[in-house]
Protein backbone atom coordinates (compact mmCIF):
# COMPACT_ATOMS: atom_id res chain seq x y z
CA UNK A 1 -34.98 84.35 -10.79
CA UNK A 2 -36.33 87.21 -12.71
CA UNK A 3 -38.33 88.99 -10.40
CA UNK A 4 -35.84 88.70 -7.82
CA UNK A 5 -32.51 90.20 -10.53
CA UNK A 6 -35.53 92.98 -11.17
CA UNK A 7 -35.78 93.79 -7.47
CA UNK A 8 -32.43 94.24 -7.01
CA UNK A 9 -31.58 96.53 -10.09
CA UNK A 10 -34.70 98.59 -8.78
CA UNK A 11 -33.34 98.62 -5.52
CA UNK A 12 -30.18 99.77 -6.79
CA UNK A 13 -31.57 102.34 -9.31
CA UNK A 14 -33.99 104.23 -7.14
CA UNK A 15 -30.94 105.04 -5.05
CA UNK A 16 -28.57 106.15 -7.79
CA UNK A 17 -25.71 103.36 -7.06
CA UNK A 18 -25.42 102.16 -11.25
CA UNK A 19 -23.32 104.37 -11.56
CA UNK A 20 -20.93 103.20 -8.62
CA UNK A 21 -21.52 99.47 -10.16
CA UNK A 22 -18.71 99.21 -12.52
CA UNK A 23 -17.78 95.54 -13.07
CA UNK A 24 -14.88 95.91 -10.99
CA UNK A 25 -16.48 97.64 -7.92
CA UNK A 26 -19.19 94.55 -8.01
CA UNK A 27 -15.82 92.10 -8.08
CA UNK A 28 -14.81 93.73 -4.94
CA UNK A 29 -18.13 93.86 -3.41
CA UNK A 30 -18.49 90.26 -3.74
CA UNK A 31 -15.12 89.64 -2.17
CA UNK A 32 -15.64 91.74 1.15
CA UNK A 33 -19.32 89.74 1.44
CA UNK A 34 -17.99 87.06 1.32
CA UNK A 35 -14.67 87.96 3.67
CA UNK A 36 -17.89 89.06 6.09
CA UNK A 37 -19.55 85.67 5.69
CA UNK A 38 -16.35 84.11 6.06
CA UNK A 39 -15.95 85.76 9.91
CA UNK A 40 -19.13 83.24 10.98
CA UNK A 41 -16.35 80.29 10.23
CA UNK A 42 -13.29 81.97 11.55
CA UNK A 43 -12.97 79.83 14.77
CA UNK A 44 -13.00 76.23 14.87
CA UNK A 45 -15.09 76.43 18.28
CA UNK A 46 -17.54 79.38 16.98
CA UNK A 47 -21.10 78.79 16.59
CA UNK A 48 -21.84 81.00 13.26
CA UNK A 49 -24.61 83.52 13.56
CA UNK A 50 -27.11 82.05 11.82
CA UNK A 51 -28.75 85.96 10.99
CA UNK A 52 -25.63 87.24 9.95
CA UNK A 53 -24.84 84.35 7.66
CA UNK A 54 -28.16 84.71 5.72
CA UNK A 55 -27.37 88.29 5.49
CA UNK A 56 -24.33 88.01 4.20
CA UNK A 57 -25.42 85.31 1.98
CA UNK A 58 -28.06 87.45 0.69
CA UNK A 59 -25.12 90.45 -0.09
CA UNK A 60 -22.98 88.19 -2.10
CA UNK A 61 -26.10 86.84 -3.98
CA UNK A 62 -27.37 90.51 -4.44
CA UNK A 63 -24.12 91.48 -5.87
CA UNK A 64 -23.48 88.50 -7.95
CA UNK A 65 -26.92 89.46 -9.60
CA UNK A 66 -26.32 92.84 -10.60
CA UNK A 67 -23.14 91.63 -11.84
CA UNK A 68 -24.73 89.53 -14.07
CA UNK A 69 -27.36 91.99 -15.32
CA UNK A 70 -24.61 94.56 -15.79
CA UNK A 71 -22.44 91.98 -18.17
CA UNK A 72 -25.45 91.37 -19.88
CA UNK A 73 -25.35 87.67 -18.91
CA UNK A 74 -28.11 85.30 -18.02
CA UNK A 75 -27.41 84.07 -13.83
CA UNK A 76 -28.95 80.63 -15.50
CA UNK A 77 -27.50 79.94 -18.57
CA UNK A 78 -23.86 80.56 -16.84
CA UNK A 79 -24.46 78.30 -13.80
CA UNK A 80 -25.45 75.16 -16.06
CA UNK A 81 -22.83 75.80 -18.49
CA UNK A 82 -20.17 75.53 -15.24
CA UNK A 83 -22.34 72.62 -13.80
CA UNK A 84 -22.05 70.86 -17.34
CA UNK A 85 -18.09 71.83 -17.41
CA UNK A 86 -17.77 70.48 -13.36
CA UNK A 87 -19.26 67.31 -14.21
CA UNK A 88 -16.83 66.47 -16.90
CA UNK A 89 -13.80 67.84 -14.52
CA UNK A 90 -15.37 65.57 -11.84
CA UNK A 91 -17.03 62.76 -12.13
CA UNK A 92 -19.39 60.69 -10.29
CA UNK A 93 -17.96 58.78 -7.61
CA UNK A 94 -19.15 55.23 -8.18
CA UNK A 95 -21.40 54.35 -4.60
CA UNK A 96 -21.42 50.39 -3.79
């Protein structure tokens, strides 16, 4: 997970775009990736483009990241802590 949050905030850095990546313009980022994603599943009928989806995929993840880095959180550490809090909201379901 390391190498890959590094790639992105040298991605982003060599290009000059930190200083467009306020929390808020991340937020917003994520939303319209994911809105973009969204359009593979906008049709009942519609076979998603399976490209596209891994792109867009890849945009939300990308800007979820930086997020992250920019908060000064740890991507890990905040996905386990919300697993651990999921698990208590909803339990197992009992199998037979």
């Amino acid at each position: 997970m390391k190498e890959i949050i590094q790639a992105i905030i040298k991605f982003r850095d060599e290009r000059g775009w930190k200083r467009h990546d306020t929390p808020a313009a991340l937020a917003k980022s994520i939303i319209i990736e994911a809105a973009e994603l969204l359009e593979n599943y906008q049709w009942e009928d519609m076979i998603p483009n399976e490209e596209n989806v891994k792109e867009e995929l890849a945009d939300v993840l990308i800007y979820a990241l930086a997020m992250t880095t920019d908060l000064g959180l740890d991507p890990e550490k905040i996905i386990m802590e919300k697993l651990i809090k999921n698990a208590e909201k909803y339990p197992k379901i009992n199998k037979k």
